[in-house]
C-alpha atoms as a PDB file:
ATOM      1  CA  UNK A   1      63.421 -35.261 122.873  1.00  0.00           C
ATOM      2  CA  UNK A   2      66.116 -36.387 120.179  1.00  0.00           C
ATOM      3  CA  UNK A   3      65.423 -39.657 117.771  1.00  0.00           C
ATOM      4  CA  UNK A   4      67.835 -41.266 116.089  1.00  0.00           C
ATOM      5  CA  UNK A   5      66.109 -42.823 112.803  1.00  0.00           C
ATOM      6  CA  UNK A   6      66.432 -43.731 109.356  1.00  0.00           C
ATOM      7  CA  UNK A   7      65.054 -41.200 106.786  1.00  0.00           C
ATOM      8  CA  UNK A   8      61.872 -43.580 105.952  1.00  0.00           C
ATOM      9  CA  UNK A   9      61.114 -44.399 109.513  1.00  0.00           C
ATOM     10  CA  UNK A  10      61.021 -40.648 109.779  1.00  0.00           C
ATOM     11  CA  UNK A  11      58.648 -39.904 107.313  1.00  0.00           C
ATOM     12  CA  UNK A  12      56.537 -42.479 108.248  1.00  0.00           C
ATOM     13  CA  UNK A  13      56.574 -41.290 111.625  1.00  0.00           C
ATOM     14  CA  UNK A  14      55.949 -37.653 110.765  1.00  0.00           C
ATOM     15  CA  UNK A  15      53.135 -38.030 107.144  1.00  0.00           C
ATOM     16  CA  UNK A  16      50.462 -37.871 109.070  1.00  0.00           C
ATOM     17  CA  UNK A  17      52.039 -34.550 110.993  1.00  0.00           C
ATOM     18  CA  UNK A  18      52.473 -32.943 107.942  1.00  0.00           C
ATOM     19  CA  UNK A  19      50.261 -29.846 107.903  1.00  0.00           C
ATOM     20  CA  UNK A  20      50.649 -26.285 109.236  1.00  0.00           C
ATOM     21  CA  UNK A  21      47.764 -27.035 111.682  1.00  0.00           C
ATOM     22  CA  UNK A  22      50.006 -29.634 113.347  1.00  0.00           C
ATOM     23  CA  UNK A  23      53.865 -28.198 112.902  1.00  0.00           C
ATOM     24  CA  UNK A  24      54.383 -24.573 113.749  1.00  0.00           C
ATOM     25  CA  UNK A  25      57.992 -24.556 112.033  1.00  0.00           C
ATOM     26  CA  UNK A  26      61.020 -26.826 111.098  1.00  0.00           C
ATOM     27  CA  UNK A  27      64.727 -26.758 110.994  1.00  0.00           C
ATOM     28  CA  UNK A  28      67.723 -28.078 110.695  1.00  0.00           C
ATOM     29  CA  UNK A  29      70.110 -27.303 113.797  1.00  0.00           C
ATOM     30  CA  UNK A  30      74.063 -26.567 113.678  1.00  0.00           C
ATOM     31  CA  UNK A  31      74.223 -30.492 114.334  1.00  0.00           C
ATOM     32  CA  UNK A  32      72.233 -31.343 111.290  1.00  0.00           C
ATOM     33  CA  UNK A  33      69.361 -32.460 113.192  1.00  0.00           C
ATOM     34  CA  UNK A  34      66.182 -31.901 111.896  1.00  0.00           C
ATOM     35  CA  UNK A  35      63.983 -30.284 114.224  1.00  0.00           C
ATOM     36  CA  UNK A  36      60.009 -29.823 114.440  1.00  0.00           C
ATOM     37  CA  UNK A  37      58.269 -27.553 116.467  1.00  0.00           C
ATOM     38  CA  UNK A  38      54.527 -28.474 117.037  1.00  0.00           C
ATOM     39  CA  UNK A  39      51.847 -25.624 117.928  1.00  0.00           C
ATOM     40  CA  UNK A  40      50.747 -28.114 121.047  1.00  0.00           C
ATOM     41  CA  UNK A  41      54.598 -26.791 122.694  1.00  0.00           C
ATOM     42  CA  UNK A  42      56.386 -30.226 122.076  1.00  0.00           C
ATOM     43  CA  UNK A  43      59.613 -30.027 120.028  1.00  0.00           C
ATOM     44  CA  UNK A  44      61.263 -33.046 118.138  1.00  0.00           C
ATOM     45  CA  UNK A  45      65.142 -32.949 117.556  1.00  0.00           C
ATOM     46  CA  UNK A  46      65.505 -36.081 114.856  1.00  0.00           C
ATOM     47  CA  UNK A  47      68.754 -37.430 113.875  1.00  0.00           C
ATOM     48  CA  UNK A  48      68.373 -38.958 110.912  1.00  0.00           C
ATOM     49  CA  UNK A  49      71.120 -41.200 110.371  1.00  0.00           C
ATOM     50  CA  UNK A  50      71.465 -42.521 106.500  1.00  0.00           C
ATOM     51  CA  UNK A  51      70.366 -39.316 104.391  1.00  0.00           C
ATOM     52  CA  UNK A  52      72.684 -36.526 103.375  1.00  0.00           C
ATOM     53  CA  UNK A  53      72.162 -32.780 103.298  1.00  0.00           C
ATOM     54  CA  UNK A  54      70.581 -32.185 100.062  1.00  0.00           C
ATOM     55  CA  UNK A  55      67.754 -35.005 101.113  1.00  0.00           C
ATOM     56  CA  UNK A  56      67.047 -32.732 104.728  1.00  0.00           C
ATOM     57  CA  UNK A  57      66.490 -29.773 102.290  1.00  0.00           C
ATOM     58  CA  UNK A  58      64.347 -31.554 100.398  1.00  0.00           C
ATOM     59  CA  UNK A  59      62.283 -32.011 103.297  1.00  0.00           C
ATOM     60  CA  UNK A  60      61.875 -28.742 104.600  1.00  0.00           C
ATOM     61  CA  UNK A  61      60.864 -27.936 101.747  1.00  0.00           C
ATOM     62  CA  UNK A  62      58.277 -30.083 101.183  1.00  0.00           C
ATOM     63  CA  UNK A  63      57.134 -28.813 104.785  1.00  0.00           C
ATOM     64  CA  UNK A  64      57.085 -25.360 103.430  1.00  0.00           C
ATOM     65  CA  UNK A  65      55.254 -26.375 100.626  1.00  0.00           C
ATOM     66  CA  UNK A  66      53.142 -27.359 103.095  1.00  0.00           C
ATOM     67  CA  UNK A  67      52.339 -24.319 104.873  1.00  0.00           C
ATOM     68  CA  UNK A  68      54.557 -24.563 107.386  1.00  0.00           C
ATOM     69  CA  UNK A  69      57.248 -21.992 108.731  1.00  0.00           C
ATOM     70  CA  UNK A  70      60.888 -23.222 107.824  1.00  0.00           C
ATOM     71  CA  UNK A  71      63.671 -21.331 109.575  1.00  0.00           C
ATOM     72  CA  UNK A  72      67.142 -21.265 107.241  1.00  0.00           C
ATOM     73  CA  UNK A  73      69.968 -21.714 109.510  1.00  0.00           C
END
């Protein structure tokens, strides 16, 4: 399921999701979309709509700080 969002509503959304116990691995797709993979088989395509490249990289890799898996595209 794709959600379009502002970069604060998405880390809002996803703070409490941020653990490798929760996401199995994230990415950013040839659209730009960040994606999240959970371990319980449900996938998240977000489109993040007022951040720029260099802010999505930031995120993943705070994810992979994290623990979690982050696949370079």
């Amino acid at each position: 399921m794709k959600k379009t969002c502002t970069l604060n509503e998405f880390l809002l959304a996803v703070k409490p999701w941020i653990s490798e116990e929760y996401i199995r691995k994230a990415y950013q797709d040839d659209k730009g979309n960040l994606v999240l993979d959970f371990r319980d088989g449900v996938k998240n395509v977000y489109q993040i709509d007022d951040c720029n490249a260099g802010q999505i990289k930031n995120i993943l890799r705070d994810f992979k700080k994290a623990g979690i898996e982050v696949i370079d595209q």
